[in-house]
C-alpha atoms as a PDB file:
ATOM      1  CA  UNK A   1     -11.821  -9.958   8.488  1.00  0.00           C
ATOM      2  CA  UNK A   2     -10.869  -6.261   8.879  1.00  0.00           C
ATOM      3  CA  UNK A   3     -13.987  -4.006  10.744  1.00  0.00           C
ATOM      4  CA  UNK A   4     -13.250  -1.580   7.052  1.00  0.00           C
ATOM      5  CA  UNK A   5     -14.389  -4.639   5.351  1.00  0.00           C
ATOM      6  CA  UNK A   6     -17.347  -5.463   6.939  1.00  0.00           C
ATOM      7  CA  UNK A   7     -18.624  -1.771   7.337  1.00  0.00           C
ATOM      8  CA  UNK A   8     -18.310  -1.028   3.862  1.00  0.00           C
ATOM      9  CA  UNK A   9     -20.533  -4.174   2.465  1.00  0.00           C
ATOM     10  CA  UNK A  10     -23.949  -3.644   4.222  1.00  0.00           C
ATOM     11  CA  UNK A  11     -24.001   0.629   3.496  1.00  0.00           C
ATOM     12  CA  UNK A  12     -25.061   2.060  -0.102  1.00  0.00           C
ATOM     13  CA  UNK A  13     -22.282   2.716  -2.627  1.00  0.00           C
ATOM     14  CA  UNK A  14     -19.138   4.258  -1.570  1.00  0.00           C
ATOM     15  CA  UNK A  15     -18.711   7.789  -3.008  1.00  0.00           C
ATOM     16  CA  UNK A  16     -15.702   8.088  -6.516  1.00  0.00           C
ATOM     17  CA  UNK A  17     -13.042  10.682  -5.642  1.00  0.00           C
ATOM     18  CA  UNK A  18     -11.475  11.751  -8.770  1.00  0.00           C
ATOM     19  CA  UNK A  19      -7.696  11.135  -9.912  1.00  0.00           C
ATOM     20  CA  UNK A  20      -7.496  15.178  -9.433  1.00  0.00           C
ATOM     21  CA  UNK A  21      -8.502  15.256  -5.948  1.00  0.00           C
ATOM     22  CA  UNK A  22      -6.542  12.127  -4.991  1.00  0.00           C
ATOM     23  CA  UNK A  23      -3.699  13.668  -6.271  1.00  0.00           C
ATOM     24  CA  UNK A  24      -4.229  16.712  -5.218  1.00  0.00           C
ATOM     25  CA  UNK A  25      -3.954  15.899  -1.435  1.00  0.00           C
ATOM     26  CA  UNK A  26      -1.379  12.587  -1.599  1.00  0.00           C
ATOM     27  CA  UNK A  27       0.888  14.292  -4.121  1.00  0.00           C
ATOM     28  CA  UNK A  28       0.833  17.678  -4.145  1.00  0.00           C
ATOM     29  CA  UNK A  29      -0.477  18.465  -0.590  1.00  0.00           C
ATOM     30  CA  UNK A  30       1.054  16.064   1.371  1.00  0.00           C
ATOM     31  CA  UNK A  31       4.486  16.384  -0.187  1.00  0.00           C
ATOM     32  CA  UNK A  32       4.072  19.898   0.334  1.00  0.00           C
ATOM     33  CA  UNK A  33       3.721  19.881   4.124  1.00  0.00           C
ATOM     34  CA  UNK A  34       6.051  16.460   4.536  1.00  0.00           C
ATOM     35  CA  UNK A  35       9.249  17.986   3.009  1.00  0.00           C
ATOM     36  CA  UNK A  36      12.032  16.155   3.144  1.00  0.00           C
ATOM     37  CA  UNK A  37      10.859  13.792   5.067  1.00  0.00           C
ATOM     38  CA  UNK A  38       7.892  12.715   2.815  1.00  0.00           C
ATOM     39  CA  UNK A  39       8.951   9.221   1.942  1.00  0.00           C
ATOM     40  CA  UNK A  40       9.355   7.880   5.617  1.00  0.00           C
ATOM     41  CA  UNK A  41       6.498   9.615   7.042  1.00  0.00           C
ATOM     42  CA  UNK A  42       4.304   8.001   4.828  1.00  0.00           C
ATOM     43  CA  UNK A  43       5.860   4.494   5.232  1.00  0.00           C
ATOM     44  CA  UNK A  44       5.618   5.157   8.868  1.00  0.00           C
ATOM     45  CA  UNK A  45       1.277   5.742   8.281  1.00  0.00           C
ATOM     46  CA  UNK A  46       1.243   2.735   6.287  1.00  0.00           C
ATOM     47  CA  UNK A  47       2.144   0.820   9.001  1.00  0.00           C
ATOM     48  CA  UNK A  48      -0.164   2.607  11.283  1.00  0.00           C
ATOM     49  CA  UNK A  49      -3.079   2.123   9.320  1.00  0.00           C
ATOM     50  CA  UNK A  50      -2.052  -2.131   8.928  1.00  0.00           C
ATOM     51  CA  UNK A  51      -2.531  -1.901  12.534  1.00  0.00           C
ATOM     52  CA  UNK A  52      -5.643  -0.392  12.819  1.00  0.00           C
ATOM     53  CA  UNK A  53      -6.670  -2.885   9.848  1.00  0.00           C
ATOM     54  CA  UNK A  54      -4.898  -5.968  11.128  1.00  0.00           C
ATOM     55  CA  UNK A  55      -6.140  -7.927   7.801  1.00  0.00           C
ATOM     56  CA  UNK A  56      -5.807 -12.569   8.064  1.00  0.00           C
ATOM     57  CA  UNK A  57      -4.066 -13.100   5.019  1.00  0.00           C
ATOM     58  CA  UNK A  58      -2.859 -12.099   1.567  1.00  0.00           C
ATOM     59  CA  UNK A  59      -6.404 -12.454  -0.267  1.00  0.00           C
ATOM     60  CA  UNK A  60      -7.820  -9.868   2.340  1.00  0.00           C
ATOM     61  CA  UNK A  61      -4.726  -7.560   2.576  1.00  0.00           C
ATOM     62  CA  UNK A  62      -5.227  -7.582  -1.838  1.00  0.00           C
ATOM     63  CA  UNK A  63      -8.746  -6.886  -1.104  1.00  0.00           C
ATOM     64  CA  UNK A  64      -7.968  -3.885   1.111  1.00  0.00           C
ATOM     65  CA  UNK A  65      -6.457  -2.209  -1.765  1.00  0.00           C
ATOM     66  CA  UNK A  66      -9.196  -2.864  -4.258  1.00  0.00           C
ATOM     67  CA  UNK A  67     -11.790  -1.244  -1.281  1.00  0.00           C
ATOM     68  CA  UNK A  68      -9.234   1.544  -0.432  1.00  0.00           C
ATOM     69  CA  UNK A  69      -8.700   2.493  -4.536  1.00  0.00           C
ATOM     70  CA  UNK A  70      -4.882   1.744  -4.054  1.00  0.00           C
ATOM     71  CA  UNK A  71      -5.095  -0.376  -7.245  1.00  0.00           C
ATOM     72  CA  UNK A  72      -5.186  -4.161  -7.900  1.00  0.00           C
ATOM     73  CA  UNK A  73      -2.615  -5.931  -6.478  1.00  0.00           C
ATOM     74  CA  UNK A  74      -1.156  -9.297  -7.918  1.00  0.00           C
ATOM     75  CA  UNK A  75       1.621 -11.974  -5.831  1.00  0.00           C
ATOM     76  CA  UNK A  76       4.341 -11.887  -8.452  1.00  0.00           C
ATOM     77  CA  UNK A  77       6.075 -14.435  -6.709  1.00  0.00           C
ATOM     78  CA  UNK A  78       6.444 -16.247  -3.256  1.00  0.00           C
ATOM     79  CA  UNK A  79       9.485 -17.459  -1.294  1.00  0.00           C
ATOM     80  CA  UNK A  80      10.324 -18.783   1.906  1.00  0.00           C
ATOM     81  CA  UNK A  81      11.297 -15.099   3.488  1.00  0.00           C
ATOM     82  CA  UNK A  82       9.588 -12.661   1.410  1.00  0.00           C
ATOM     83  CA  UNK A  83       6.907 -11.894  -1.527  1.00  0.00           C
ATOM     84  CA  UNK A  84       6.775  -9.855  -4.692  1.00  0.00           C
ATOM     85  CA  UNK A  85       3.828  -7.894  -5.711  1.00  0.00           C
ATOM     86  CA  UNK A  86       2.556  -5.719  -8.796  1.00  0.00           C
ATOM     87  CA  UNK A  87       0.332  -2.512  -8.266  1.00  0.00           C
ATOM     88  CA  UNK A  88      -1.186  -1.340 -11.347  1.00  0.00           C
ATOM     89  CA  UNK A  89      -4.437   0.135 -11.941  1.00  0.00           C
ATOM     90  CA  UNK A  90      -5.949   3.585 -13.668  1.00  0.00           C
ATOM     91  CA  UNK A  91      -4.652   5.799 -10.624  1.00  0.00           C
ATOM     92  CA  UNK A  92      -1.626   4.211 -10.449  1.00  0.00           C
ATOM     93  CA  UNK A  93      -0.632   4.527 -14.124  1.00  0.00           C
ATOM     94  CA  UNK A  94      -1.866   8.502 -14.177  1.00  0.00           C
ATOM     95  CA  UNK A  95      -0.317   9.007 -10.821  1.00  0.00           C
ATOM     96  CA  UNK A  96       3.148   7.481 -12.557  1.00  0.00           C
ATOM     97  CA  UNK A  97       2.403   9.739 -15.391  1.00  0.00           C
ATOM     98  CA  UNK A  98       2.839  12.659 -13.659  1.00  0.00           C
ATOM     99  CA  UNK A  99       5.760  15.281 -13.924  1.00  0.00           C
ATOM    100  CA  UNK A 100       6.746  14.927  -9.983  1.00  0.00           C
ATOM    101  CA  UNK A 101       8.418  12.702  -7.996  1.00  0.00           C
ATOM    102  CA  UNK A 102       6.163  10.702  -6.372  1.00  0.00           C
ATOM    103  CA  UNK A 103       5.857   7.814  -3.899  1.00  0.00           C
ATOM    104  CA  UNK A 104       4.226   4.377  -3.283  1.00  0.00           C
ATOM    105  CA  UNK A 105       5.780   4.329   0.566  1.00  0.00           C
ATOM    106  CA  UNK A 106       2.304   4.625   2.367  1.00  0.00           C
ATOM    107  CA  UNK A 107       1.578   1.263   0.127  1.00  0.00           C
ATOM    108  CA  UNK A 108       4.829  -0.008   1.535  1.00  0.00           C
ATOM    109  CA  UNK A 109       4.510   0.714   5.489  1.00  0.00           C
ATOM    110  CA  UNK A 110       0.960  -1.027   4.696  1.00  0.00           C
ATOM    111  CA  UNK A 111       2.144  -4.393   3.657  1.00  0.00           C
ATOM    112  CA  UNK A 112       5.197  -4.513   5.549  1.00  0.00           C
ATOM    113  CA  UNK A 113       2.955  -4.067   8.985  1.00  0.00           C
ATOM    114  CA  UNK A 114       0.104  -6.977   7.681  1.00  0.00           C
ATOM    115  CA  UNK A 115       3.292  -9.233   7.026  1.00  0.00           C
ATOM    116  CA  UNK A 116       4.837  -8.598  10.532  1.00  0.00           C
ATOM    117  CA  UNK A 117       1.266  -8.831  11.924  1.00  0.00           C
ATOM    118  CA  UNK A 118       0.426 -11.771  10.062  1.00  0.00           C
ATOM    119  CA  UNK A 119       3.669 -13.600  10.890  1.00  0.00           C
ATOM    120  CA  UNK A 120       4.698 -12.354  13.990  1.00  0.00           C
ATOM    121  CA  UNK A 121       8.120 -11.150  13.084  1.00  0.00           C
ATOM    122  CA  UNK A 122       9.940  -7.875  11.577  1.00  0.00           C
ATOM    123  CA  UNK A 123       8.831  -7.410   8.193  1.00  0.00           C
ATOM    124  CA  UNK A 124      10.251  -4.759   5.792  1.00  0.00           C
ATOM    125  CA  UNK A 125       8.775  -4.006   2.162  1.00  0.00           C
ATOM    126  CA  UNK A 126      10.758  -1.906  -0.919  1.00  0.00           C
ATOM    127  CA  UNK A 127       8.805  -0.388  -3.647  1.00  0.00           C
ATOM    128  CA  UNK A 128      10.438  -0.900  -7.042  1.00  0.00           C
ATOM    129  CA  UNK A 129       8.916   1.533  -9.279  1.00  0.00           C
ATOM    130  CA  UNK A 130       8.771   0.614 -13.005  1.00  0.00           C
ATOM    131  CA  UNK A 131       7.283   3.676 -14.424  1.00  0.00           C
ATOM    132  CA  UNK A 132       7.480   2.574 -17.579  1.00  0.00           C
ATOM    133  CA  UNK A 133       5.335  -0.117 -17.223  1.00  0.00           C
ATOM    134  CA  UNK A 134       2.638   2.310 -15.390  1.00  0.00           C
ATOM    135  CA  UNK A 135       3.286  -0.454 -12.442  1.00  0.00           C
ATOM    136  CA  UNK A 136       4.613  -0.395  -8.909  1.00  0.00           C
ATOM    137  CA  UNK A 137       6.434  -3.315  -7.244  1.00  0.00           C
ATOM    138  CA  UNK A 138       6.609  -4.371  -3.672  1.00  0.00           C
ATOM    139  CA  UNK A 139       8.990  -6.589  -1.640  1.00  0.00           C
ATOM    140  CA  UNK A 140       8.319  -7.809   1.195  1.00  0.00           C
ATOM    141  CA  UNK A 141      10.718  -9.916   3.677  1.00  0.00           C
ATOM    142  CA  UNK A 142      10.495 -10.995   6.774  1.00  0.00           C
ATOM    143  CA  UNK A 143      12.932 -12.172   8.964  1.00  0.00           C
ATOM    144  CA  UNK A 144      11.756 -15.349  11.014  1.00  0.00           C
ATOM    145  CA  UNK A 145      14.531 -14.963  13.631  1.00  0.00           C
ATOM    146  CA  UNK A 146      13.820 -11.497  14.945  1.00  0.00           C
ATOM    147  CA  UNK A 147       9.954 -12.422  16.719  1.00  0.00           C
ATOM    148  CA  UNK A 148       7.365  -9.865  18.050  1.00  0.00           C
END
């Protein structure tokens, strides 16, 4: 399991940031001093975080983002080369809610990383956003001819 995980269990309760400050810095901040360039820098960190939290398998890499306040995540559906998954949550849905443009890529980079970790190959994931719904949805593939 990933060193966050077991860190986090034996300590007292994590500290609540609130929906205004999380905003704050990922939307407003960040997309502020990212520009242009916003979307892909953050896939970019995603990925660079899945490799300083290589995570086993899909239960841990859903438990990640329950610990990390990303929202629940639910498989949708699995296939041979790639997976669907659902991000919803309270932070998600008010995040969604918002008047900006805003982005799920840092989620992305995350779970394309743990798949090419996880696998050993070249793993992409697209966010499908269904703001509507006050949901987010990944895809993930993976190509099992181009190996690490």
């Amino acid at each position: 399991m990933s060193e966050m995980t077991s860190t986090q269990n034996s300590e007292a309760p994590k500290p609540v940031a609130s929906a205004f400050g999380y905003e704050l810095i990922r939307d407003v901040l960040l997309s502020e001093l990212l520009g242009v360039s916003e979307q892909d820098i953050l896939y970019w960190a995603g990925k660079k975080l899945a490799r300083k939290y290589p995570l086993n398998n899909t239960e841990e890499i859903i438990d990640f983002f329950h610990q990390a306040d990303w929202g629940h995540l639910y498989v949708r559906e699995e296939k041979r080369k790639e997976i669907d998954f659902e991000l919803q949550g309270e932070l998600v849905t008010h995040r969604l809610n918002g008047n900006r443009d805003i982005t799920f890529q840092l989620e992305a980079g995350f779970l394309a990383q743990q798949f090419a970790l996880q696998k050993k190959v070249t793993a992409e994931a697209f966010e499908h956003p269904g703001r509507r719904a006050g949901k987010i949805r990944f895809t993930v593939k993976w190509d099992a001819n181009d190996v690490l």
